[in-house]
C-alpha atoms as a PDB file:
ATOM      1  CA  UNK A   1       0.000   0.000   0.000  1.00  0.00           C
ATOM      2  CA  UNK A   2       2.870   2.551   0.541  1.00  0.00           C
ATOM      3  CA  UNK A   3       3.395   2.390  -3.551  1.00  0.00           C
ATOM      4  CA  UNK A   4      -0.160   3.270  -3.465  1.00  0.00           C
ATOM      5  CA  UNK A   5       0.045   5.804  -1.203  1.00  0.00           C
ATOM      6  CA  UNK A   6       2.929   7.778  -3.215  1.00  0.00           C
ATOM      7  CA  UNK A   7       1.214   7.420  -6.366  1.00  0.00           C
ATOM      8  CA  UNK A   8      -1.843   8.781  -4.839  1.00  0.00           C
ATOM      9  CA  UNK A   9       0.334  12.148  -3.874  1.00  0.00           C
ATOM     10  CA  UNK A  10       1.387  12.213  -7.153  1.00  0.00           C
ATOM     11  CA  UNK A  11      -1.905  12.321  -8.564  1.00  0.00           C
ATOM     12  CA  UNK A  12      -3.777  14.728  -6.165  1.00  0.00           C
ATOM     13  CA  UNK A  13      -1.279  16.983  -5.344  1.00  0.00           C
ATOM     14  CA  UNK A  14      -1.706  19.094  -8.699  1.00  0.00           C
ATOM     15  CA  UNK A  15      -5.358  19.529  -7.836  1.00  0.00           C
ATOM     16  CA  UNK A  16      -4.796  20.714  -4.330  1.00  0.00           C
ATOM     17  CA  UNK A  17      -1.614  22.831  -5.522  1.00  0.00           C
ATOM     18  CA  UNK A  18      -4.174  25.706  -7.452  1.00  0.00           C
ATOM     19  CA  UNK A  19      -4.959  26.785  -3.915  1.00  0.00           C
ATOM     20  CA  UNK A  20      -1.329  28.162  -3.616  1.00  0.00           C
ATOM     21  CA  UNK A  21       0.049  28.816  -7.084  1.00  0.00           C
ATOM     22  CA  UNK A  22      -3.799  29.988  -9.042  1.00  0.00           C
ATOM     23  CA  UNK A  23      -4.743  33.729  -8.736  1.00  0.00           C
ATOM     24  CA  UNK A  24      -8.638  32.944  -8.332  1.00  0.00           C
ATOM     25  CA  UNK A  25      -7.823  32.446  -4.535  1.00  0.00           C
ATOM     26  CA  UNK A  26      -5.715  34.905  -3.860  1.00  0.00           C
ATOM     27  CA  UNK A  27      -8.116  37.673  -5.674  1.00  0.00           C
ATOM     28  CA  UNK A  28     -11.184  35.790  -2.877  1.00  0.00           C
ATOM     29  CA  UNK A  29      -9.114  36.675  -0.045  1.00  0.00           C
ATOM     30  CA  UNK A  30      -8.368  39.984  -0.923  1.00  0.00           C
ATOM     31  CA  UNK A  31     -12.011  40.490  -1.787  1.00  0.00           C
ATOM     32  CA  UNK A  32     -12.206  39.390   1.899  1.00  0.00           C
ATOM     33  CA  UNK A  33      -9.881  41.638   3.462  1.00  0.00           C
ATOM     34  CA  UNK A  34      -7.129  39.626   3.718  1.00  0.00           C
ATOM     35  CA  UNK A  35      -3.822  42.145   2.698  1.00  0.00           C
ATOM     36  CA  UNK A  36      -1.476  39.787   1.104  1.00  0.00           C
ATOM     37  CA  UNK A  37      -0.929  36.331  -0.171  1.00  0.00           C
ATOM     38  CA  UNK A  38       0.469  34.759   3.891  1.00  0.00           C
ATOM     39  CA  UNK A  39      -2.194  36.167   5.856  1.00  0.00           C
ATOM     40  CA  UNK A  40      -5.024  34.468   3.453  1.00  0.00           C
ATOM     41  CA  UNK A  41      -2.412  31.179   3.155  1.00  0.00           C
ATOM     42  CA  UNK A  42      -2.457  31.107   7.388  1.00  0.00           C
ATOM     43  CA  UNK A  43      -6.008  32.106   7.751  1.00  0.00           C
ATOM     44  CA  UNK A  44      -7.821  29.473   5.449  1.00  0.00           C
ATOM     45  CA  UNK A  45      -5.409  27.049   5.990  1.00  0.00           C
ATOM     46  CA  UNK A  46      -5.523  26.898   9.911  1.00  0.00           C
ATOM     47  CA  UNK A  47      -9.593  27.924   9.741  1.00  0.00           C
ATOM     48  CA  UNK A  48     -10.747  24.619  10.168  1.00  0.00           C
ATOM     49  CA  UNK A  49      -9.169  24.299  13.255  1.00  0.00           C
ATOM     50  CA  UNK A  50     -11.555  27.285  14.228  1.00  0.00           C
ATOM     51  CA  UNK A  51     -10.092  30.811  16.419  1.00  0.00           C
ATOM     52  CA  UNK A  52      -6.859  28.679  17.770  1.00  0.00           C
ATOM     53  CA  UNK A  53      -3.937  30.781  18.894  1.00  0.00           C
ATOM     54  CA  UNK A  54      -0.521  31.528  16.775  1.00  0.00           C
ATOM     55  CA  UNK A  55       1.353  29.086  19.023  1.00  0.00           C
ATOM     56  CA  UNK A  56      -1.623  26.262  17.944  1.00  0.00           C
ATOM     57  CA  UNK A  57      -0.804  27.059  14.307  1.00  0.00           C
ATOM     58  CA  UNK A  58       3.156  27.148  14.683  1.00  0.00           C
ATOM     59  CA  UNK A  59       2.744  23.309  16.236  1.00  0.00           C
ATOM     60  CA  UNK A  60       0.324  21.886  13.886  1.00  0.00           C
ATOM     61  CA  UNK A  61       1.990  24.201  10.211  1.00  0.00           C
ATOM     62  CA  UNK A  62       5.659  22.711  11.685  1.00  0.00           C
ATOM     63  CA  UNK A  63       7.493  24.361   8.804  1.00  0.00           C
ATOM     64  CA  UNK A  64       7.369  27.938   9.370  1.00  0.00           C
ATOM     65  CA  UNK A  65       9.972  29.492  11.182  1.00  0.00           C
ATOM     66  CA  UNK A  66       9.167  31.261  14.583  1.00  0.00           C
ATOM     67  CA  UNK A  67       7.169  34.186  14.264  1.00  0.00           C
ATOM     68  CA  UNK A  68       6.099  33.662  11.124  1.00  0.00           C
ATOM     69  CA  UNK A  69       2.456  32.084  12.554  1.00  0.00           C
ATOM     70  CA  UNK A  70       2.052  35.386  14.765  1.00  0.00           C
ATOM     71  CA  UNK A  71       2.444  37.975  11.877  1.00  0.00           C
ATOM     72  CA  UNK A  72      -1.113  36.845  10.893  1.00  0.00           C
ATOM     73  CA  UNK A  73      -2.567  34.421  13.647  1.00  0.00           C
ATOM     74  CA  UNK A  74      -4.949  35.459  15.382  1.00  0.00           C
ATOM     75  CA  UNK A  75      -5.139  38.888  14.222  1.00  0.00           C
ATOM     76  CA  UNK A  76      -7.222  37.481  11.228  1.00  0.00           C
ATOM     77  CA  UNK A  77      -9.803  36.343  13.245  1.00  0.00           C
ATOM     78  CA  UNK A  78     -10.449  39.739  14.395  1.00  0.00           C
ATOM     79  CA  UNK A  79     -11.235  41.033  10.887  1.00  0.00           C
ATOM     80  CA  UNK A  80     -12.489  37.655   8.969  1.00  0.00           C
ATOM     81  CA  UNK A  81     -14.335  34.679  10.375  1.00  0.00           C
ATOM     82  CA  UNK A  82     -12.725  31.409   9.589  1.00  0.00           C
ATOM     83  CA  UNK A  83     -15.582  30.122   8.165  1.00  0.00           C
ATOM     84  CA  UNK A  84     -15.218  32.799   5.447  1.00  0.00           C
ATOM     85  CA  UNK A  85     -11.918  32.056   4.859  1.00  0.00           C
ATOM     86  CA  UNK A  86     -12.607  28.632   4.720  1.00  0.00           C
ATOM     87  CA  UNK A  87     -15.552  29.490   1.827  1.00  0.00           C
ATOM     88  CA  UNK A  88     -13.138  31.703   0.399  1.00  0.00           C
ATOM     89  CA  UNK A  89     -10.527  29.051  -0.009  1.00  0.00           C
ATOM     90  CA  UNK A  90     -12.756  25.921  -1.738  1.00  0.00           C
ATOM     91  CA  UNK A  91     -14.586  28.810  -3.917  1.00  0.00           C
ATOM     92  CA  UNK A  92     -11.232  30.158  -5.344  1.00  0.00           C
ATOM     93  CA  UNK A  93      -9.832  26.630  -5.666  1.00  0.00           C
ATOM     94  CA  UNK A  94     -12.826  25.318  -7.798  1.00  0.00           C
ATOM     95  CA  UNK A  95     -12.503  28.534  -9.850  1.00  0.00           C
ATOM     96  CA  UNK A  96      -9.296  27.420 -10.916  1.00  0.00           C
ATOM     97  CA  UNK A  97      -9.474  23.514 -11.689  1.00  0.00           C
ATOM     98  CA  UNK A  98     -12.748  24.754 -13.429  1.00  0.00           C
ATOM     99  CA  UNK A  99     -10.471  27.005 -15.558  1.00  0.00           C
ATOM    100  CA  UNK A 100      -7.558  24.956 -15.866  1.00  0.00           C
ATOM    101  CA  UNK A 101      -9.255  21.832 -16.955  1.00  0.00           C
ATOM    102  CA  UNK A 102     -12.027  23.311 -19.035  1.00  0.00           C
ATOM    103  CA  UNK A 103     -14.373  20.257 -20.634  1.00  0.00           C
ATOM    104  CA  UNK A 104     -12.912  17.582 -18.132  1.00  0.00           C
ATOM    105  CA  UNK A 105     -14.591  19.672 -14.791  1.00  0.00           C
ATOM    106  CA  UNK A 106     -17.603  18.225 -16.728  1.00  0.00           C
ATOM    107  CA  UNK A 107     -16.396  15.017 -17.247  1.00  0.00           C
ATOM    108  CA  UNK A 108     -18.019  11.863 -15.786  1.00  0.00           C
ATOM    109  CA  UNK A 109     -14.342  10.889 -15.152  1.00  0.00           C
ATOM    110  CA  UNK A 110     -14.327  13.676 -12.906  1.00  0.00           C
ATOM    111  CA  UNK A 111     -17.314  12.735 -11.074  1.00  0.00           C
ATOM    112  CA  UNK A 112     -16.163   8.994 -10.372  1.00  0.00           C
ATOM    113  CA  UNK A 113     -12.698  10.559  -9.378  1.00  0.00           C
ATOM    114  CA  UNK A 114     -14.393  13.247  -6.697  1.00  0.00           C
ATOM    115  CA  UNK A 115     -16.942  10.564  -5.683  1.00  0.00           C
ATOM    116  CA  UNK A 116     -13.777   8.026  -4.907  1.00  0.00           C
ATOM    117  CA  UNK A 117     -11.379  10.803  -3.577  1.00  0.00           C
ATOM    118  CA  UNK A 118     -14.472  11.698  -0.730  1.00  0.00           C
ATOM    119  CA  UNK A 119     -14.729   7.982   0.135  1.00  0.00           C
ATOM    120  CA  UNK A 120     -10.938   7.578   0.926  1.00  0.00           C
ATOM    121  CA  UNK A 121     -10.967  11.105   2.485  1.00  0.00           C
ATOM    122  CA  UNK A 122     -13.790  10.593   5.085  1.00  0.00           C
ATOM    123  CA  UNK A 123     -12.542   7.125   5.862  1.00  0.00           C
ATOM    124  CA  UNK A 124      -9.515   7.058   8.114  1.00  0.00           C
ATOM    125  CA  UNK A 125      -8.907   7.737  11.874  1.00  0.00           C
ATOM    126  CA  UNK A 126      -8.182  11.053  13.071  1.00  0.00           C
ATOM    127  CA  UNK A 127      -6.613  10.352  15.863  1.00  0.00           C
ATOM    128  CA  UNK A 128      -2.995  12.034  16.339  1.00  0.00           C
ATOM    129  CA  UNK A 129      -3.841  14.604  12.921  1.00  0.00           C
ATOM    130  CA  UNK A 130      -4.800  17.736  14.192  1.00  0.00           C
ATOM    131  CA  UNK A 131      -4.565  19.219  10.474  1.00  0.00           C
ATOM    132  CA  UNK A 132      -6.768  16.333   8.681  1.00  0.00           C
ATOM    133  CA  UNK A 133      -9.524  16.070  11.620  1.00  0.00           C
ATOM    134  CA  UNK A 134     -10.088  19.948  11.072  1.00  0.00           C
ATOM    135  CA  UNK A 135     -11.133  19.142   7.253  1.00  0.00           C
ATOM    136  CA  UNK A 136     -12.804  16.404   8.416  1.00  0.00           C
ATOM    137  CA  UNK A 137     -15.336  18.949  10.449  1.00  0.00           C
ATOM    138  CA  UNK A 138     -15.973  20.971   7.636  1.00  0.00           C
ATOM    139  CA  UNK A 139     -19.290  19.756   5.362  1.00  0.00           C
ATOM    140  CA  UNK A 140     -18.133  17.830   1.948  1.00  0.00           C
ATOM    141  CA  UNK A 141     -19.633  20.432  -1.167  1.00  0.00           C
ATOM    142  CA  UNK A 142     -21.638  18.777  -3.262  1.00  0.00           C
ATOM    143  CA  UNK A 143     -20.438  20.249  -6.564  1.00  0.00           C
ATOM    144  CA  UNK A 144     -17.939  17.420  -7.889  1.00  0.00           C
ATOM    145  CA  UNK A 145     -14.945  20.071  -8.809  1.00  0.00           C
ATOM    146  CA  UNK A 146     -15.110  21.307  -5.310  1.00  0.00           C
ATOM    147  CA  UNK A 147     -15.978  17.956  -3.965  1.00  0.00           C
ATOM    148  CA  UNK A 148     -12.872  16.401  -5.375  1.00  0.00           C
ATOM    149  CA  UNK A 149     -10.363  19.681  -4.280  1.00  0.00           C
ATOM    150  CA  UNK A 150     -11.785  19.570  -0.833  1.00  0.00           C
ATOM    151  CA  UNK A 151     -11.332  15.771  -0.429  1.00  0.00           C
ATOM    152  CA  UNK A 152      -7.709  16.011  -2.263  1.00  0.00           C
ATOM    153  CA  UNK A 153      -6.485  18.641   0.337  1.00  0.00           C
ATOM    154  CA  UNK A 154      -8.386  16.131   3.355  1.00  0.00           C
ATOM    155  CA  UNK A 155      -5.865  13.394   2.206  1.00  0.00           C
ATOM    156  CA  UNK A 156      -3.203  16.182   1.337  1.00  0.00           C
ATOM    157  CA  UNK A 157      -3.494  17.196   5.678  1.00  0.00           C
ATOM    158  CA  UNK A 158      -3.644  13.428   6.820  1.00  0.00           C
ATOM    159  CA  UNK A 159      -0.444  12.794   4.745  1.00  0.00           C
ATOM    160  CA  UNK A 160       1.167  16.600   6.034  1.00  0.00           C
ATOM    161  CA  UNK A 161       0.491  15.131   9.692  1.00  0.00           C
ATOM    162  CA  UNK A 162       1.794  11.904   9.088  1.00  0.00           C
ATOM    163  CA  UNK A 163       5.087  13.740   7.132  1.00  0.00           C
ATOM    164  CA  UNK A 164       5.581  15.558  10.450  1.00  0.00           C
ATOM    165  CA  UNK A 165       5.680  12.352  12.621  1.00  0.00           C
ATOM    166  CA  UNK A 166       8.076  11.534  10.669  1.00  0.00           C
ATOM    167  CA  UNK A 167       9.970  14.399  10.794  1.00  0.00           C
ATOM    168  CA  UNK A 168       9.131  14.297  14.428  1.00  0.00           C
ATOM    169  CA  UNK A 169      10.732  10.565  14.200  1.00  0.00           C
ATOM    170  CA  UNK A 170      13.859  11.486  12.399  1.00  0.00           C
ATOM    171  CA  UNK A 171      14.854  14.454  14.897  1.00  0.00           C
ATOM    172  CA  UNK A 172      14.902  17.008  12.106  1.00  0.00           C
ATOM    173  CA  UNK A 173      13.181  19.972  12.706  1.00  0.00           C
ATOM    174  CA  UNK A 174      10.731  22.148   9.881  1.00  0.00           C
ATOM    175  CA  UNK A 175      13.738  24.472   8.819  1.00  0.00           C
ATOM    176  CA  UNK A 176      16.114  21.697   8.634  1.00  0.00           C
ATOM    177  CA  UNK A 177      13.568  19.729   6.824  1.00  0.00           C
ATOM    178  CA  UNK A 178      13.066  22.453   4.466  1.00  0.00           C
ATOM    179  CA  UNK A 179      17.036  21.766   4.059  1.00  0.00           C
ATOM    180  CA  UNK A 180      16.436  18.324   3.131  1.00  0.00           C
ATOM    181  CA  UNK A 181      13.695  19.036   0.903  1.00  0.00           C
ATOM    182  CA  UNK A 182      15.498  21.703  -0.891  1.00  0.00           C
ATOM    183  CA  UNK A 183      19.033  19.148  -1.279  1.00  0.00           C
ATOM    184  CA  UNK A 184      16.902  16.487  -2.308  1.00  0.00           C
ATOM    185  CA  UNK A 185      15.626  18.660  -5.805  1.00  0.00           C
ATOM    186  CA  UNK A 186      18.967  20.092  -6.320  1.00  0.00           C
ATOM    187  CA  UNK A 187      19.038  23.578  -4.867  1.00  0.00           C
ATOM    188  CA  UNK A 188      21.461  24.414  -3.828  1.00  0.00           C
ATOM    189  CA  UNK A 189      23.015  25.713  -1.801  1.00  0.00           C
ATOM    190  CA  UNK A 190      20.079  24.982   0.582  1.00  0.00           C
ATOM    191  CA  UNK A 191      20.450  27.899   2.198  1.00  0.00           C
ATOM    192  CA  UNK A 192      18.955  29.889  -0.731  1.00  0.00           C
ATOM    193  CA  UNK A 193      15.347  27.532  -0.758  1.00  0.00           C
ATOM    194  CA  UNK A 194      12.704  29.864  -1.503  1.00  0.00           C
ATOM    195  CA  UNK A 195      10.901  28.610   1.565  1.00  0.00           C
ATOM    196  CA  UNK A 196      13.898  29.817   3.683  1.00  0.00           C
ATOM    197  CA  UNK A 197      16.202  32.040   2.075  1.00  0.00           C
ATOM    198  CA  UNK A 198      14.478  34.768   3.825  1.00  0.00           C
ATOM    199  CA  UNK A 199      15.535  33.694   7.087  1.00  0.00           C
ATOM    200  CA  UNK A 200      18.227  35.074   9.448  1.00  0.00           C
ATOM    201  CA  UNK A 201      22.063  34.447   8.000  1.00  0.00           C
ATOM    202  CA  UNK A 202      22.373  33.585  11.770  1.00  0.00           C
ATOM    203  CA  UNK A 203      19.717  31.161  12.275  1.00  0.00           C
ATOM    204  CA  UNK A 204      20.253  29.615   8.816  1.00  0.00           C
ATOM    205  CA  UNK A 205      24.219  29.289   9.870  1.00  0.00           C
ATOM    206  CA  UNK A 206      22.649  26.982  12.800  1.00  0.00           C
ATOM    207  CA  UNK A 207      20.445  24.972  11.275  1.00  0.00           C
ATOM    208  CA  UNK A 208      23.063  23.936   9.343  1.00  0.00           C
ATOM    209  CA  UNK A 209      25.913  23.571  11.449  1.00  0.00           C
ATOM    210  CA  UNK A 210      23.392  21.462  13.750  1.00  0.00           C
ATOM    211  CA  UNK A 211      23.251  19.027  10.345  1.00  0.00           C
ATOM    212  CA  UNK A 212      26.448  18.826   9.723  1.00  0.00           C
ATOM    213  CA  UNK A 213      27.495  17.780  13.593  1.00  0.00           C
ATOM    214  CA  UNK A 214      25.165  14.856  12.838  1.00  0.00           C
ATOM    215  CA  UNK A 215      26.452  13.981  10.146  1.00  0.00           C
ATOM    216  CA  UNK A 216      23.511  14.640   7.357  1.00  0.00           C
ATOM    217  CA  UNK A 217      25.284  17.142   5.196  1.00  0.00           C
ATOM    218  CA  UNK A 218      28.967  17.439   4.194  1.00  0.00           C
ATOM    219  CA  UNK A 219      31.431  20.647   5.185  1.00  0.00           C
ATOM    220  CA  UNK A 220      29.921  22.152   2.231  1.00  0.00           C
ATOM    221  CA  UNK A 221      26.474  21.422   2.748  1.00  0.00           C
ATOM    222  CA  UNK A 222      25.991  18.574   0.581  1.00  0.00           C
ATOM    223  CA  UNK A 223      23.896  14.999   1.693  1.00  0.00           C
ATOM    224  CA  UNK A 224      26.588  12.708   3.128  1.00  0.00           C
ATOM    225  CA  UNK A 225      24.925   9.153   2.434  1.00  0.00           C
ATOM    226  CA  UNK A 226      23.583   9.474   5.734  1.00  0.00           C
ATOM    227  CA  UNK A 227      21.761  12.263   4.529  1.00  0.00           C
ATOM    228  CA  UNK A 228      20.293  11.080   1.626  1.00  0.00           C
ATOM    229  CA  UNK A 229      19.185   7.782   3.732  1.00  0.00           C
ATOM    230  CA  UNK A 230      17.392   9.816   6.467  1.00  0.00           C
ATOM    231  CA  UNK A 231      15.281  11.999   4.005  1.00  0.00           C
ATOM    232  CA  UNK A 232      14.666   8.724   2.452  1.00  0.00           C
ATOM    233  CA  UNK A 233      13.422   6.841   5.458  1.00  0.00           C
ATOM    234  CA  UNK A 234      11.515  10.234   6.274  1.00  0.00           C
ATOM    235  CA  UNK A 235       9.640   9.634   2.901  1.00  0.00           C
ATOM    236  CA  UNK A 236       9.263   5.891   3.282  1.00  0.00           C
ATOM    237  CA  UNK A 237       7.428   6.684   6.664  1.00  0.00           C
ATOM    238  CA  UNK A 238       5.485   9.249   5.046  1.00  0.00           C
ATOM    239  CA  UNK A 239       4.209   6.995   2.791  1.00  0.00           C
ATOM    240  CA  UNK A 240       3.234   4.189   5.522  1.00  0.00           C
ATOM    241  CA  UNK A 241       1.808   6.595   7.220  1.00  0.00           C
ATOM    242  CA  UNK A 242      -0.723   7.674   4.519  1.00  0.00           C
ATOM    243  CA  UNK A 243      -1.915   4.079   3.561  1.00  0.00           C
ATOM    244  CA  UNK A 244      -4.718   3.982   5.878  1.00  0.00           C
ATOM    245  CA  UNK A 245      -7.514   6.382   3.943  1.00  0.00           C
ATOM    246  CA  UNK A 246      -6.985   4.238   0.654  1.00  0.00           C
ATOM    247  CA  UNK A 247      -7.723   1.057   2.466  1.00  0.00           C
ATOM    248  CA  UNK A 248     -11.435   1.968   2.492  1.00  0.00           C
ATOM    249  CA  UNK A 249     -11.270   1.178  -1.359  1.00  0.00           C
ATOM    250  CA  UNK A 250     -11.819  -2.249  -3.398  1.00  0.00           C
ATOM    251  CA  UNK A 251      -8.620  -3.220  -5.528  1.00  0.00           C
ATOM    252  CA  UNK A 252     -11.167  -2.305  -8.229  1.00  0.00           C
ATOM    253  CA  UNK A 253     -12.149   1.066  -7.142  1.00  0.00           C
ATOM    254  CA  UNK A 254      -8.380   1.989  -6.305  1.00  0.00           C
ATOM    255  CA  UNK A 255      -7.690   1.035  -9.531  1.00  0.00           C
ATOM    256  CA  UNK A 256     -10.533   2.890 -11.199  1.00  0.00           C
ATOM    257  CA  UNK A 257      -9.460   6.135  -9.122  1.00  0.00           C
ATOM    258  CA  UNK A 258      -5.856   5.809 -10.623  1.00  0.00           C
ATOM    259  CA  UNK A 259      -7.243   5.836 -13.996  1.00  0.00           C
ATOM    260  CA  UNK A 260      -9.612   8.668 -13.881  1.00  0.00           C
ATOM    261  CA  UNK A 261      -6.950  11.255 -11.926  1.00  0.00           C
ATOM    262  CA  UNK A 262      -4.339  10.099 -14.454  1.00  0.00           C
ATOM    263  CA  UNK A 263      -5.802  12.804 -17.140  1.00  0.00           C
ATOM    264  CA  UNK A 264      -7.102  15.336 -14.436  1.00  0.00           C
ATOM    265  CA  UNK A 265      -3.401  15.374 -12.909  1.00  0.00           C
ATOM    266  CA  UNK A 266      -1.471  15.816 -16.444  1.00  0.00           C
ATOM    267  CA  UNK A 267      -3.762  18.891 -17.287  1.00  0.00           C
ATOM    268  CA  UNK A 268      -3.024  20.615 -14.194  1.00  0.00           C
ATOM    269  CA  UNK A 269       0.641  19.455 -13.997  1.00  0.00           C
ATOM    270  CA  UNK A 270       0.798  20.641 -17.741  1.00  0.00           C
ATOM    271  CA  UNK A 271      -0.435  23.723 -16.244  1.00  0.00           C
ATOM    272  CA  UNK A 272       1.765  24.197 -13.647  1.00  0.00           C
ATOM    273  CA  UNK A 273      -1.608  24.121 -11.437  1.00  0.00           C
ATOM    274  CA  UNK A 274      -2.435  28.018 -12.421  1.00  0.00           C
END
């Protein structure tokens, strides 16, 4: 099942990615209120979890560096209910797979795909995954484009809390796994990762002196093979770890899923998911 659960990522990670890289989102939250791109990111993303505080959000986000949470949490739910957000968020997301996929958002394909997504999504336990059992509060739409993003970003948060165990696991931290992630596509040096670059020389000097006194990169910030076998055990885990929502589905059904995302993913990865 752990092959199954990668190629599942593979397949519904273009539809959740038009949340983040689409404009129709980012033009609903500033219709909202919401003055830039992070403050609409935090606010929708962490709304399910209702009014929690910043220090909730750093915890259950992982990645973001300290402070980062605070700049927006919870002053935005002062100005914007979550549940807005929220609305915000699925409306602006089914904007753009409507746009990006044109004639296959009417597709029965489509259909089968959000009707088989929802069953996997609503399926699994929520114990220990704060991120997934907020989705899992919110109501399923009943329009299939929305239907399928909203149950492709429910698996994407039970697979995101299941990445952090292992993180968790591994002893590597969400900068230093940002470190990892960035070494293992070939950035480098890692220090200049989008998701990071705009950190502290100090803190970044750290992070990276802590990994190389363990021995996962090199003096010049390279994967030693210890490295490169960490971040791979962190992705094997991650992909144990997500097995348990596709085990609601027949053989047949799983199989049948694969086929009918196959298309919907290659438009939107054609796409670049904007």
């Amino acid at each position: 099942m752990a092959n199954t659960a990668r190629r599942m990522f593979e397949l519904l990670e273009p539809i959740c990615l038009v949340t983040f890289f689409a404009d129709e989102c980012n033009e609903e939250f500033a219709a909202l209120g919401h003055p830039d791109y992070w403050a609409g990111y935090f606010a929708s993303r962490a709304a399910p979890l209702g009014r929690v505080s910043a220090e909730v959000v750093h915890a259950v986000f992982y990645s973001f560096a300290e402070g980062e949470a605070a700049r927006h949490i919870p002053s935005a739910w002062e100005k914007i209910p979550p549940e807005e957000s929220v609305a915000a968020r699925e409306r602006g997301s089914a904007a753009s797979l409507r746009r990006i996929l044109g004639d296959l958002a009417d597709s029965p394909g489509l259909v089968r795909a959000a009707d088989l997504t929802t069953k996997a999504a609503t399926s699994a336990p929520t114990n220990g995954r704060p991120m997934y059992a907020g989705m899992r509060t919110l109501p399923v739409p009943s329009d299939p484009v929305a239907r399928l993003w909203h149950s492709a970003t429910t698996l994407r948060e039970h697979r995101g809390d299941g990445h952090i165990a292992a993180l968790l696991g591994a002893r590597i931290g969400g900068t230093e796994a940002h470190v990892l992630s960035a070494l293992a596509t070939g950035v480098y040096p890692a220090e200049s990762f989008g998701r990071i670059h705009h950190l502290p020389k100090k803190r970044l000097a750290a992070v990276m002196d802590g990994l190389r006194e363990r021995g996962i990169v090199d003096a010049d910030g390279r994967f030693t093979d210890a490295g490169r076998e960490t971040r791979q055990r962190i992705e094997a885990v991650t992909d144990e770890l997500a097995e348990a929502p596709y085990e609601a589905l027949a053989p047949a059904e799983l199989d049948e899923l694969i086929t009918v995302l196959e298309p919907i993913a290659a438009k939107l990865v054609a796409a670049g998911s904007r």
